[in-house]
C-alpha atoms as a PDB file:
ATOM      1  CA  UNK A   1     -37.694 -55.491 -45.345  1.00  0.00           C
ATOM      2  CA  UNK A   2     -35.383 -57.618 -44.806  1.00  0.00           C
ATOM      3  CA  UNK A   3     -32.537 -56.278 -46.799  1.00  0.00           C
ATOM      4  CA  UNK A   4     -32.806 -53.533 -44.875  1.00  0.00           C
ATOM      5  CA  UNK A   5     -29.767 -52.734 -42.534  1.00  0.00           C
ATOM      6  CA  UNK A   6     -30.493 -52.611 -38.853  1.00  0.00           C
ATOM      7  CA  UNK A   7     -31.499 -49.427 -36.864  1.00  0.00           C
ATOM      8  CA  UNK A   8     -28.245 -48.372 -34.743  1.00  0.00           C
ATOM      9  CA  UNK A   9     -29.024 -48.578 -30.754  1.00  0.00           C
ATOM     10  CA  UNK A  10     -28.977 -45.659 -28.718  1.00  0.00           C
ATOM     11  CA  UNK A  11     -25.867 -46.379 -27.351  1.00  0.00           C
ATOM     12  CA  UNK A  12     -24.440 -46.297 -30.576  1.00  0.00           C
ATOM     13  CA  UNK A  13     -21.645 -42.995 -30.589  1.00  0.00           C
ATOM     14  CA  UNK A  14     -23.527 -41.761 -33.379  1.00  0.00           C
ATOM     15  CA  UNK A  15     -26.682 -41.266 -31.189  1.00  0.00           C
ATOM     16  CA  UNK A  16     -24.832 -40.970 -27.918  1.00  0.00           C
ATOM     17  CA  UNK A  17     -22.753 -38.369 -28.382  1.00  0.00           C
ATOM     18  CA  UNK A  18     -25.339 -35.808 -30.296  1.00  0.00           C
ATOM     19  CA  UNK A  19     -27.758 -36.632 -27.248  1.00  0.00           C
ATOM     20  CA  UNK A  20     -25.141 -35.481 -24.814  1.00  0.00           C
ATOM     21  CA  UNK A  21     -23.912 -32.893 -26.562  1.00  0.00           C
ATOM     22  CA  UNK A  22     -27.629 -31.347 -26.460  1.00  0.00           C
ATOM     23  CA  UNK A  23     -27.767 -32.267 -22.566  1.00  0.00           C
ATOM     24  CA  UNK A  24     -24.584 -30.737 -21.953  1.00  0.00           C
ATOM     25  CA  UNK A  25     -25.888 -27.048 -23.865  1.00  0.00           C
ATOM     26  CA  UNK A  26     -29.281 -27.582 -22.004  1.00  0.00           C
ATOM     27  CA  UNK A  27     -27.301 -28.073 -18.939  1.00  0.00           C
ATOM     28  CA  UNK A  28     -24.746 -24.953 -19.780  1.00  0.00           C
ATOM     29  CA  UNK A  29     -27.882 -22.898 -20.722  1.00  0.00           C
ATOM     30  CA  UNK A  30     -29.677 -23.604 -17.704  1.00  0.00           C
ATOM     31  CA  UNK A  31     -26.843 -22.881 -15.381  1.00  0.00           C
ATOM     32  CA  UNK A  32     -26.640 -19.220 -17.162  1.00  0.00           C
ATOM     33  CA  UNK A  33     -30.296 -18.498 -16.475  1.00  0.00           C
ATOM     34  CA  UNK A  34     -29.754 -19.488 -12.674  1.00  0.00           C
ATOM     35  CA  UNK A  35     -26.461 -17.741 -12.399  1.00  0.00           C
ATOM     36  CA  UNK A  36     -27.877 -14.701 -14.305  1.00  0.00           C
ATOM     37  CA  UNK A  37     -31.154 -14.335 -12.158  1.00  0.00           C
ATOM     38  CA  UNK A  38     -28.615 -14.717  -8.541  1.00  0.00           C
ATOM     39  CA  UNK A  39     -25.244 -12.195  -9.746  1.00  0.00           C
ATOM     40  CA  UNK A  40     -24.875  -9.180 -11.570  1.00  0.00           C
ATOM     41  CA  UNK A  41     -21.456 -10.317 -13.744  1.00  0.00           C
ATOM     42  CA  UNK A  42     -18.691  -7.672 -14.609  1.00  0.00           C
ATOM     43  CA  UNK A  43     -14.917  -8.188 -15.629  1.00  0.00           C
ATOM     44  CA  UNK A  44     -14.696  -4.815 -16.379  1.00  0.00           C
ATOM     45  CA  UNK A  45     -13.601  -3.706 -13.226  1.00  0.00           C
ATOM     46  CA  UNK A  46     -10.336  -2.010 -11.520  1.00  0.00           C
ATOM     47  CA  UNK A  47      -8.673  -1.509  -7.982  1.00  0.00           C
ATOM     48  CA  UNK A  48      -8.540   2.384  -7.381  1.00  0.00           C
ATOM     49  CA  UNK A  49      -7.212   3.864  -4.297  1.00  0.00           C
ATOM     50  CA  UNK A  50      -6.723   7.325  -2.222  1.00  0.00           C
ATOM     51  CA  UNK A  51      -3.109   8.239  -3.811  1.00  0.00           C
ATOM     52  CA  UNK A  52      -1.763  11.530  -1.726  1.00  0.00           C
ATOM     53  CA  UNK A  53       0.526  13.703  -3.878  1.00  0.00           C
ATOM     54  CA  UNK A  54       3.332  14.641  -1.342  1.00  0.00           C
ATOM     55  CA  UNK A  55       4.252  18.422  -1.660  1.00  0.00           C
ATOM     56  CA  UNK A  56       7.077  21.129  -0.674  1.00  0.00           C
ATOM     57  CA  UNK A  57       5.593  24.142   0.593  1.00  0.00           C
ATOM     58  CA  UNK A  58       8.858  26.211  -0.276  1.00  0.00           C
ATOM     59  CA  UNK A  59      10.933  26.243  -3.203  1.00  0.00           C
ATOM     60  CA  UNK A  60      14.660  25.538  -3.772  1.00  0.00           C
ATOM     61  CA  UNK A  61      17.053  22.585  -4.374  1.00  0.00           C
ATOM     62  CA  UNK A  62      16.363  19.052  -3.569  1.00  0.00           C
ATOM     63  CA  UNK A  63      19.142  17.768  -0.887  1.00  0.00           C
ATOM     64  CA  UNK A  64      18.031  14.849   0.585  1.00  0.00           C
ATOM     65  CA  UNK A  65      15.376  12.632  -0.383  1.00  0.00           C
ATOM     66  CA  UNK A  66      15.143   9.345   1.645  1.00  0.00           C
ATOM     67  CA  UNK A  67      12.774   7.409   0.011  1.00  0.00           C
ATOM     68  CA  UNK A  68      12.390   4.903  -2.586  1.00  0.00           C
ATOM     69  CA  UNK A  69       9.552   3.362  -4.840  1.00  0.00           C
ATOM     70  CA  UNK A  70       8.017   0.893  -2.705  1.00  0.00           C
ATOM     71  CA  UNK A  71       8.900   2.076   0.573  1.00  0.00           C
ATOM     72  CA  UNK A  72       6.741   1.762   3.351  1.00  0.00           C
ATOM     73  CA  UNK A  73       6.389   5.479   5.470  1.00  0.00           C
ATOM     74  CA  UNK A  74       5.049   5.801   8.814  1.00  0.00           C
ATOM     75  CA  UNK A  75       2.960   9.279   9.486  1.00  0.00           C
ATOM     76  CA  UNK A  76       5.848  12.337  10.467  1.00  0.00           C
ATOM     77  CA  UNK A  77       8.435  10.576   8.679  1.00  0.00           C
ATOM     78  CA  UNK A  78      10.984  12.688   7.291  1.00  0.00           C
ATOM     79  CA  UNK A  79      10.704  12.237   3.343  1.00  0.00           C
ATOM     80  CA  UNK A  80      12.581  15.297   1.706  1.00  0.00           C
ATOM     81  CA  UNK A  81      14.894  17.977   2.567  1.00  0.00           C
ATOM     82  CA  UNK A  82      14.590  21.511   0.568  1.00  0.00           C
ATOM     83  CA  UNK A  83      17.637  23.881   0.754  1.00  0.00           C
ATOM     84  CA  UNK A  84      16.281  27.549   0.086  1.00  0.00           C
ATOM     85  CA  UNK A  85      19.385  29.434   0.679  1.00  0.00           C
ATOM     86  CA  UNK A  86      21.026  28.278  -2.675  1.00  0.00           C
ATOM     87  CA  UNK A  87      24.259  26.764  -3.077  1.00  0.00           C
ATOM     88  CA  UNK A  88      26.391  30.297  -2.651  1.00  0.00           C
ATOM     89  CA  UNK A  89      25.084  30.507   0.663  1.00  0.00           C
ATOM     90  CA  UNK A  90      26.323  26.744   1.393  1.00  0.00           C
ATOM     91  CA  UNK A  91      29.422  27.090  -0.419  1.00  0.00           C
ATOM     92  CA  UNK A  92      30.326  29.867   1.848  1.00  0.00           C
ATOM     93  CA  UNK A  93      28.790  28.802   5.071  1.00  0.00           C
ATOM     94  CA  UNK A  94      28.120  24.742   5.768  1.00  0.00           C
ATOM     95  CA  UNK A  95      32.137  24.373   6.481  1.00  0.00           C
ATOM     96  CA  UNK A  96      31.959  25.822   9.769  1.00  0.00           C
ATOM     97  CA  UNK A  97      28.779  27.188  10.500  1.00  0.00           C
ATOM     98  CA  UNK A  98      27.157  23.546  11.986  1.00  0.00           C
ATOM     99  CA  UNK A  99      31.187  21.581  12.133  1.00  0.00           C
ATOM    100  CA  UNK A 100      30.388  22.007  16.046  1.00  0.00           C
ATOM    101  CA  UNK A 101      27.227  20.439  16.820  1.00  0.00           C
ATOM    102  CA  UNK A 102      28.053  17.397  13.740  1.00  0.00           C
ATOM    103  CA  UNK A 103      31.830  16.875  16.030  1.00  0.00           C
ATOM    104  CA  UNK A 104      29.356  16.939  18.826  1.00  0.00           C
ATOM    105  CA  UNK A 105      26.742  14.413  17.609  1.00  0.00           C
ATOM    106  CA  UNK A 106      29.451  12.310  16.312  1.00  0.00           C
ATOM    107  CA  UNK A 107      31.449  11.810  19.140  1.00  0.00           C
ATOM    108  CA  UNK A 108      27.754  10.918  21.227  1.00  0.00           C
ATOM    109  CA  UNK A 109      27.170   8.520  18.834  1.00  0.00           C
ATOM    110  CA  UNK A 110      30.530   6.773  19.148  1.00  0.00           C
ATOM    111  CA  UNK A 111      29.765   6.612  22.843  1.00  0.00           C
ATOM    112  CA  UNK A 112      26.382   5.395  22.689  1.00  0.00           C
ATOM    113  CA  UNK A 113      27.900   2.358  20.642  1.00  0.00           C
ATOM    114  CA  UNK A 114      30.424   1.369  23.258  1.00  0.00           C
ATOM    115  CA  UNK A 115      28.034   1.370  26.023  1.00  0.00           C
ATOM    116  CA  UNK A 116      25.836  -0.762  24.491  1.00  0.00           C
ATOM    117  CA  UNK A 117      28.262  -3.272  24.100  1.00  0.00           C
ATOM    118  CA  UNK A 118      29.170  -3.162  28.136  1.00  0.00           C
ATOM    119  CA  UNK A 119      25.778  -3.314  28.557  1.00  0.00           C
ATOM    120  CA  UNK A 120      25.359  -6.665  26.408  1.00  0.00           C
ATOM    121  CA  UNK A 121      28.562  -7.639  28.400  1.00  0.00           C
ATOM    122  CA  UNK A 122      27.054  -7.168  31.859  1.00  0.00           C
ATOM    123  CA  UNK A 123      23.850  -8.331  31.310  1.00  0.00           C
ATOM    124  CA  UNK A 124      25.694 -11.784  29.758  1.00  0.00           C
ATOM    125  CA  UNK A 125      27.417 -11.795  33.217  1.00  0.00           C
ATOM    126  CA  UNK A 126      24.293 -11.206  35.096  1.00  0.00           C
ATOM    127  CA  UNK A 127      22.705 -14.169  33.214  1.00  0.00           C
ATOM    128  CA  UNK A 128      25.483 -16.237  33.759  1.00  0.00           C
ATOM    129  CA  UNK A 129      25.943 -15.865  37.660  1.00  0.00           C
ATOM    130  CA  UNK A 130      22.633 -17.146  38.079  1.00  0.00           C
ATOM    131  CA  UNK A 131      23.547 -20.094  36.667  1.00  0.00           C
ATOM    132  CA  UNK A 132      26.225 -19.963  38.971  1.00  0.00           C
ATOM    133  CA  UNK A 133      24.559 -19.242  42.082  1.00  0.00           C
ATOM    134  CA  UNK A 134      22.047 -22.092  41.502  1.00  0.00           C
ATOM    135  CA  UNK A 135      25.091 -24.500  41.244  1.00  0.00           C
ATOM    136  CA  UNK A 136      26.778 -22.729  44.547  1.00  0.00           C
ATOM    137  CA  UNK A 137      29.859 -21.254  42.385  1.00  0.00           C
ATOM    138  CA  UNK A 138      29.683 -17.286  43.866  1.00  0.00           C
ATOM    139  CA  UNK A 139      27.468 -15.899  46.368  1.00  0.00           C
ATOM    140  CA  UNK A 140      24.271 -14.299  46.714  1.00  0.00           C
ATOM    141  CA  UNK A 141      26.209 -10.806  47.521  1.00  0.00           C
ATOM    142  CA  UNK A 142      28.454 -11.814  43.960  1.00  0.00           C
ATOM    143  CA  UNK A 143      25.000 -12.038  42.049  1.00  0.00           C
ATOM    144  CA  UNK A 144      23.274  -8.620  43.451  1.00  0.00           C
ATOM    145  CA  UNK A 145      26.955  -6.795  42.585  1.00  0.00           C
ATOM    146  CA  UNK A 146      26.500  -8.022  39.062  1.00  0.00           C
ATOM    147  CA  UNK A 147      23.115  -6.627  38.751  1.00  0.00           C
ATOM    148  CA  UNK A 148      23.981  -3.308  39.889  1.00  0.00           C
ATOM    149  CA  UNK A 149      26.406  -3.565  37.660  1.00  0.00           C
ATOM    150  CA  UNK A 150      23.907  -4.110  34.755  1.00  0.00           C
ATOM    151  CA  UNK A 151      21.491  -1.596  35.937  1.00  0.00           C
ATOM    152  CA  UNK A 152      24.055   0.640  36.096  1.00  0.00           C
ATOM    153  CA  UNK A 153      25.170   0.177  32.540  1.00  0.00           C
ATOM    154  CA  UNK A 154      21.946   0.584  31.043  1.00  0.00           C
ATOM    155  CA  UNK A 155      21.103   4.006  33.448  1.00  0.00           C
ATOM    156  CA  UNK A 156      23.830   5.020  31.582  1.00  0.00           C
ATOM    157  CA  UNK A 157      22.852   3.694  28.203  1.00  0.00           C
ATOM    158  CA  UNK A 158      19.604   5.495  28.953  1.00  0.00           C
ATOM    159  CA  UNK A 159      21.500   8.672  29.375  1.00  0.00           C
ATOM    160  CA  UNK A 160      23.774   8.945  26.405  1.00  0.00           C
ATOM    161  CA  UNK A 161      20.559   8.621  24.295  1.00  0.00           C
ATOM    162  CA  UNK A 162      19.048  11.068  25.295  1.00  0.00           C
ATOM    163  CA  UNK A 163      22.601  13.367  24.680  1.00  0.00           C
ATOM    164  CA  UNK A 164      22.252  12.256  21.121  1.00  0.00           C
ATOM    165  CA  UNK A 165      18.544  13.171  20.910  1.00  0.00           C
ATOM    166  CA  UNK A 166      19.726  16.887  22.468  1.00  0.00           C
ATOM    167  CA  UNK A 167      22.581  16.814  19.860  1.00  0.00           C
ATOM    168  CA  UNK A 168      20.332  16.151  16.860  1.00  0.00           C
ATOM    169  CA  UNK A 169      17.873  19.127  17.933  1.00  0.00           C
ATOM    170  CA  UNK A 170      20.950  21.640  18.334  1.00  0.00           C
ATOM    171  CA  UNK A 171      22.177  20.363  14.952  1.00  0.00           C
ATOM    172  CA  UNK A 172      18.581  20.923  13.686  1.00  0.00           C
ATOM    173  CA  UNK A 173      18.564  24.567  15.395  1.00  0.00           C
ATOM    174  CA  UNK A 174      22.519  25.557  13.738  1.00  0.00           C
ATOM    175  CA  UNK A 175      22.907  28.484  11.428  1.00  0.00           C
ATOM    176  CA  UNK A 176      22.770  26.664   7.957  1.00  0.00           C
ATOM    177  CA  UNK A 177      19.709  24.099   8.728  1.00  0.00           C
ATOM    178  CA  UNK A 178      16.608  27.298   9.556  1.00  0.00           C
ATOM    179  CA  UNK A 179      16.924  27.708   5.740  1.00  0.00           C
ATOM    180  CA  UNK A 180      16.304  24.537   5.245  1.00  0.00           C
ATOM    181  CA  UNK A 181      12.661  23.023   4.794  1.00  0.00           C
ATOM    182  CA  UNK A 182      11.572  19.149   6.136  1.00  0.00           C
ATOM    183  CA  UNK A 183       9.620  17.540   4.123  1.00  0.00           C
ATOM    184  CA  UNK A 184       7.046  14.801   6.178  1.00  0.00           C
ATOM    185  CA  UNK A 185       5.211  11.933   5.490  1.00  0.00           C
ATOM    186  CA  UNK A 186       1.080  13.844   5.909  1.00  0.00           C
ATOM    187  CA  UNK A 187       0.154   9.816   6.486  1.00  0.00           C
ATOM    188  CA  UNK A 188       1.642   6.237   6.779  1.00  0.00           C
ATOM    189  CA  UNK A 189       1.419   4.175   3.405  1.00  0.00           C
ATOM    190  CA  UNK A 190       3.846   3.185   0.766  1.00  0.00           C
ATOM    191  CA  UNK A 191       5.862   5.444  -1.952  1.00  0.00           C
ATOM    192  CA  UNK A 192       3.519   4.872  -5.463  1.00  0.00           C
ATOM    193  CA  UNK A 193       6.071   7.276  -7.370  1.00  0.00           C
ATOM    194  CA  UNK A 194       9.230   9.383  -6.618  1.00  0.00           C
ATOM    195  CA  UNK A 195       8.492  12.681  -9.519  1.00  0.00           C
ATOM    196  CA  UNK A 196      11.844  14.523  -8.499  1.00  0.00           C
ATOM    197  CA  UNK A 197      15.198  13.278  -8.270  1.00  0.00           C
ATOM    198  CA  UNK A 198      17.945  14.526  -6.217  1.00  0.00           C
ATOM    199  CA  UNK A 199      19.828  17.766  -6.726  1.00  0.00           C
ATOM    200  CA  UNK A 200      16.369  19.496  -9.180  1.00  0.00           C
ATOM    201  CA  UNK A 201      15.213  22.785  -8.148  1.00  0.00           C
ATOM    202  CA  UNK A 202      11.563  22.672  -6.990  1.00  0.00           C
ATOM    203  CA  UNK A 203       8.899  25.668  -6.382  1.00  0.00           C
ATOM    204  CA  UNK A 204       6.204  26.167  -3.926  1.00  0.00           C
ATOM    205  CA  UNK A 205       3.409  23.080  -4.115  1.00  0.00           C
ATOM    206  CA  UNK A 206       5.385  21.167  -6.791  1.00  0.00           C
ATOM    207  CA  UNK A 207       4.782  17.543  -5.816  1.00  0.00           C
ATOM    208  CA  UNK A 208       7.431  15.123  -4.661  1.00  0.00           C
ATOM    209  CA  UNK A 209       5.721  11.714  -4.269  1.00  0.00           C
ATOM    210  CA  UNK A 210       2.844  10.232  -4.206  1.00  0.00           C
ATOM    211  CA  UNK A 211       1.780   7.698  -1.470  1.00  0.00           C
ATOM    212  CA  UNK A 212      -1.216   5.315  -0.829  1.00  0.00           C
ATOM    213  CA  UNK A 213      -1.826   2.829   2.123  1.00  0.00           C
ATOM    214  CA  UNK A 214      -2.650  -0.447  -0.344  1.00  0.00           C
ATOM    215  CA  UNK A 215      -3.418  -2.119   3.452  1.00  0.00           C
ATOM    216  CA  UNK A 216      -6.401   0.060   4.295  1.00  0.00           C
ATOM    217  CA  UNK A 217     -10.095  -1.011   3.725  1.00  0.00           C
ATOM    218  CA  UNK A 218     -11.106   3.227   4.038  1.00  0.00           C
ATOM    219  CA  UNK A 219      -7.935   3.946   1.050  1.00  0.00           C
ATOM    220  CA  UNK A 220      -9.294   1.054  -1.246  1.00  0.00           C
ATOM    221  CA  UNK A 221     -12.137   0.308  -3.534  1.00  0.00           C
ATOM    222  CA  UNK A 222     -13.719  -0.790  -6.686  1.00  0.00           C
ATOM    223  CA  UNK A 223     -14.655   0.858  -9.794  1.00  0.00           C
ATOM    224  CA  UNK A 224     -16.780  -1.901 -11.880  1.00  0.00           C
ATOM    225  CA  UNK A 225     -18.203  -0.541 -15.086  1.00  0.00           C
ATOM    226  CA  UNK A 226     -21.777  -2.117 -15.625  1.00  0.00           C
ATOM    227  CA  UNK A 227     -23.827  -2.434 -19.001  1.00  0.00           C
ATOM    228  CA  UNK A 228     -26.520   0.263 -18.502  1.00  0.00           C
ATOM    229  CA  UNK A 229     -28.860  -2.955 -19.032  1.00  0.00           C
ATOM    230  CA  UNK A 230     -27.258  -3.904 -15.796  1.00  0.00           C
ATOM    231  CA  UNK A 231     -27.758  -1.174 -14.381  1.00  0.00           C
ATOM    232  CA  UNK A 232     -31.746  -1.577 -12.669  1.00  0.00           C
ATOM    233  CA  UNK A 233     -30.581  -4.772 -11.270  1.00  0.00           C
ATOM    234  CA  UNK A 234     -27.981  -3.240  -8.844  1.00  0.00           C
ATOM    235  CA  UNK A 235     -28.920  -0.969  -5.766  1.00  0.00           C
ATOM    236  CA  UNK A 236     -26.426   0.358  -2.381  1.00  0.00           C
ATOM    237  CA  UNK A 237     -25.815  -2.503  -0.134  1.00  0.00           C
ATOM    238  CA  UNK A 238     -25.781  -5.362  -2.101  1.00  0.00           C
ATOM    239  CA  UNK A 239     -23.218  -8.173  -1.086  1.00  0.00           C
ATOM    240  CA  UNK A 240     -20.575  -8.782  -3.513  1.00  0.00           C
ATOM    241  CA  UNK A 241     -18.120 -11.179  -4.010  1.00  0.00           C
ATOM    242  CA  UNK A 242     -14.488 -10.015  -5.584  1.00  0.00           C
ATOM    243  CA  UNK A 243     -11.604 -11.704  -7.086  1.00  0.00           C
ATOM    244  CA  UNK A 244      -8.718  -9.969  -7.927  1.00  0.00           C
ATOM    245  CA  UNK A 245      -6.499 -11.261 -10.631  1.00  0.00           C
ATOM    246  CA  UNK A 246      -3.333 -10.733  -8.557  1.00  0.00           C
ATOM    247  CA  UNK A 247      -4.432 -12.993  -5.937  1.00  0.00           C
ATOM    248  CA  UNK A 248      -5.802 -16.086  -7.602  1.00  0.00           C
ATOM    249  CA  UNK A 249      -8.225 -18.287  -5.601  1.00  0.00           C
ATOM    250  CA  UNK A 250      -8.750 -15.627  -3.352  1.00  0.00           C
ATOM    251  CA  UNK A 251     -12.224 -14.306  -2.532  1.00  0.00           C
ATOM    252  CA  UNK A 252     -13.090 -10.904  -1.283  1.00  0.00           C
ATOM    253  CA  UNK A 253     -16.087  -9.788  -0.022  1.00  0.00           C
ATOM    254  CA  UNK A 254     -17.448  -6.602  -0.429  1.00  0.00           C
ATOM    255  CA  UNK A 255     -20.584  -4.223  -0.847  1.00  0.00           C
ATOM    256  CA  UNK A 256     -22.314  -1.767  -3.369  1.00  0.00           C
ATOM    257  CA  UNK A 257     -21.278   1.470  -2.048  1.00  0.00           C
ATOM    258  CA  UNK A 258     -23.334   4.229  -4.586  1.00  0.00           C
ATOM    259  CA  UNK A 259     -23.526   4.619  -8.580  1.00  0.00           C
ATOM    260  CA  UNK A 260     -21.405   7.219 -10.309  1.00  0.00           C
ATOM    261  CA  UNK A 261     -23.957   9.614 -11.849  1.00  0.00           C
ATOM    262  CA  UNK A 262     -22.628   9.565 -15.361  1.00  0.00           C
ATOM    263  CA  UNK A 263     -22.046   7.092 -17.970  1.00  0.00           C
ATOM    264  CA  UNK A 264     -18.430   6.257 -18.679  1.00  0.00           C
ATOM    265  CA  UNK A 265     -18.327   7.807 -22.391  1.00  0.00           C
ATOM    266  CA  UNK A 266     -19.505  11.476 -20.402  1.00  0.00           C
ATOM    267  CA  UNK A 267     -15.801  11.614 -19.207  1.00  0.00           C
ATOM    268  CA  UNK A 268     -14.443  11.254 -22.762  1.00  0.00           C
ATOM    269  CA  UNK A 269     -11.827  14.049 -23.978  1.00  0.00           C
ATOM    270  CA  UNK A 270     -13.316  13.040 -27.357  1.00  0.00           C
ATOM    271  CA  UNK A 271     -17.328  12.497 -26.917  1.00  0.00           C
ATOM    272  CA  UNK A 272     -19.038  10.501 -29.655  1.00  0.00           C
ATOM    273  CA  UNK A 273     -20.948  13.175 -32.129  1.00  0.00           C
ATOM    274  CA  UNK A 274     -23.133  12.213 -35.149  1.00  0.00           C
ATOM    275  CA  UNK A 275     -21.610  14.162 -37.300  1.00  0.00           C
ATOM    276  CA  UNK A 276     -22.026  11.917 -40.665  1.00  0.00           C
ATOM    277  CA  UNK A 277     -26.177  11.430 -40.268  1.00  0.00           C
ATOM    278  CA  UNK A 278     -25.669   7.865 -38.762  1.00  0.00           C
ATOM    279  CA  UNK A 279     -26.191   6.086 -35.831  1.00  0.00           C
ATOM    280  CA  UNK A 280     -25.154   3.264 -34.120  1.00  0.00           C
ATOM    281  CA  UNK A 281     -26.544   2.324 -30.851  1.00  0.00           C
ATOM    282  CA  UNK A 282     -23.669   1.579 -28.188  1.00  0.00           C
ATOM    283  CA  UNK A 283     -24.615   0.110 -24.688  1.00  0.00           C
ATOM    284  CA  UNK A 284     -22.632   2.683 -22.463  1.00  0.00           C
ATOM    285  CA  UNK A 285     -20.906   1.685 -18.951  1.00  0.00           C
ATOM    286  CA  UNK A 286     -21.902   3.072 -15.803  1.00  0.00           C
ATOM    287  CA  UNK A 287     -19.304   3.192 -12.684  1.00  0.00           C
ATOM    288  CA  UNK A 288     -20.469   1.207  -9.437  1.00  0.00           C
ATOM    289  CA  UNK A 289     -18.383   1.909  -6.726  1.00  0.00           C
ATOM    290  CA  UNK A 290     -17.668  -1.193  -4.329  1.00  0.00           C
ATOM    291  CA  UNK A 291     -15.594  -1.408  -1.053  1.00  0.00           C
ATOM    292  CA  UNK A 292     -14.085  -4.274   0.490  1.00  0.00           C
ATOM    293  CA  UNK A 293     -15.371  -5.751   3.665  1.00  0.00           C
ATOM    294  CA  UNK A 294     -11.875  -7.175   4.362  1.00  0.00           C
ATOM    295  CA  UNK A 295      -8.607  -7.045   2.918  1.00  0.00           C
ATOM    296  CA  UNK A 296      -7.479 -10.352   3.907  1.00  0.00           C
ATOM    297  CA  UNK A 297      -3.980  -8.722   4.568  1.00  0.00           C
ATOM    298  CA  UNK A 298      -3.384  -8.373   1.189  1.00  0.00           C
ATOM    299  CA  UNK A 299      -1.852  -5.299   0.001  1.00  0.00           C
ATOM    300  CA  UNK A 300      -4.223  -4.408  -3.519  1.00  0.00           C
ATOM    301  CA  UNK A 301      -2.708  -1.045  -5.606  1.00  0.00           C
ATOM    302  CA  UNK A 302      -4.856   1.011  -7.648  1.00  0.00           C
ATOM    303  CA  UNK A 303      -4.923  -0.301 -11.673  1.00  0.00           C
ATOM    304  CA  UNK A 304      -5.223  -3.502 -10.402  1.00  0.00           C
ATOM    305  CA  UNK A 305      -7.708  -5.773 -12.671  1.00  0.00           C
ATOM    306  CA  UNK A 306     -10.637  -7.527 -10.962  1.00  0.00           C
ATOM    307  CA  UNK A 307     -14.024  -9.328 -11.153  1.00  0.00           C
ATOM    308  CA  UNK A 308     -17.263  -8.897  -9.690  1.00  0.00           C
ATOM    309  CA  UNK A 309     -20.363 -10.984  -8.956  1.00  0.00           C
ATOM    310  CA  UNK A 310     -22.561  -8.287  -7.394  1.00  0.00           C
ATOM    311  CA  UNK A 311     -25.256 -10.746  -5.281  1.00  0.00           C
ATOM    312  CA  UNK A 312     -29.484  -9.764  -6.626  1.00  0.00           C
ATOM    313  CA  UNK A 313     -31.049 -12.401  -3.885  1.00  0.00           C
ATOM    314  CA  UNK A 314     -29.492 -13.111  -0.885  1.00  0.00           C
END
């Protein structure tokens, strides 16, 4: 008719923006069902790790404990000293029994530092007079006494460590330090926690530390809890692709290692019961255990939060 108003085009914003509205949900809904039929999705996911619990195999009181939160250890490093002889014994005996060998050490030690100095002082004279001899300032005989000079110097450099060495194991060997029990690092790896201070009284297996080497593929994995719906999709061996929320836009790469064979609730101190007559189906968690290809030389700790995209097709 002709008083009717005219139909709005399609390019109208009232038509234009329902249409791609709808494209853009098609589009979103489309790109789930790929991503869905290619990856196995989890957020639920955490960095776990091989933690060692340091122990004393003798007890007494903590005297020395070298080692902080955070610090890396090397394998055979000393961690903890543990007196057993009690403090009457050291009271009565640590003024004279080891003042020897300590006098001894000391006075190494004080020697070792001086001849390393002559030793930087030679071989900067060394350096020097062959600059010289190349300009024709001293001799060729001039030159070789310098060297001998510098060889000389670190001969007996070489020497007076090894008296210091000798004068650590006799101070190691005196009559107060047998009753004393070394602590050592069992592995290289990095302090997690320090659970005594110094000066407590320990007993026999009572753990000091606890290590973990966060810079080891073996000493690292995953622990991504999967929807038991999940769960048929998902086999050992299957690639996986891992971000960790410490290390944003980092990738890892990684692999299905083996299924836990328990649901997550089955660990529960408190288990769900159906006491009251009712039910409410819950889809339970399973644990899937992933390792990392590669590290990328970044140092991941246990608790860490992470997410998975376990590859279905490769």
């Amino acid at each position: 008719m002709a008083g009717d108003p005219p139909l709005p085009s399609w390019r109208s914003p009232r038509i234009l923006l329902p249409l791609l509205g709808l494209l853009a949900t098609l589009l979103w809904g489309l790109f789930l069902l790929v991503d869905r039929g290619r990856y196995v999705r989890s957020v639920d996911c955490y960095v776990q790790g091989k933690i060692t619990l340091v122990a004393t195999p003798v007890g007494g009181r903590l005297i020395a404990l070298g080692v902080n939160e955070g610090d890396r250890v090397k394998m055979g490093e000393v961690l903890a000293t543990i007196d057993t002889t009690g403090d009457r014994y050291n009271r009565k005996h640590n003024v004279s029994a080891n003042l020897s060998p300590y006098r001894t050490l000391a006075r190494d030690l004080a020697r070792k530092v001086r001849i390393a100095r002559e030793v930087a002082d030679a071989r900067d004279h060394y350096r020097r007079g062959k600059a010289l001899l190349s300009n024709r300032f001293i001799s060729a005989q001039d030159l070789e006494d310098l060297e001998t000079t510098y060889k000389k110097k670190e001969e007996a450099l070489a020497q007076v460590e090894r008296m210091v060495a000798a004068d650590r194991e006799a101070l190691a060997v005196s009559e107060v330090h047998p009753r004393n029990r070394t602590v050592f690092a069992p592995r290289k790896g990095q302090i997690i926690q320090r659970l005594v201070t110094l000066g407590d009284a320990v007993t026999p297996s009572q753990p000091l530390l606890s290590l973990v080497d966060p810079l080891s593929r073996e000493d690292i994995w995953l622990d991504a809890y999967l929807r038991e719906t999940q769960v048929w999709k998902v086999h050992p061996g299957q690639k996986v692709r891992i971000r960790v929320d410490a290390y944003p836009g980092v990738q890892f790469s990684g692999h299905v290692l083996e299924f836990i064979p328990a649901a997550s609730q089955a660990f529960s101190r408190l288990p769900l019961q159906n006491a009251a007559g009712t039910f409410v189906k819950v889809v339970q968690r399973i644990p899937v255990r992933i390792v990392f290809d590669d590290l990328l030389g970044r140092a991941l700790y246990p608790g860490m939060s992470a997410e998975v995209a376990i590859v279905r097709k490769s």
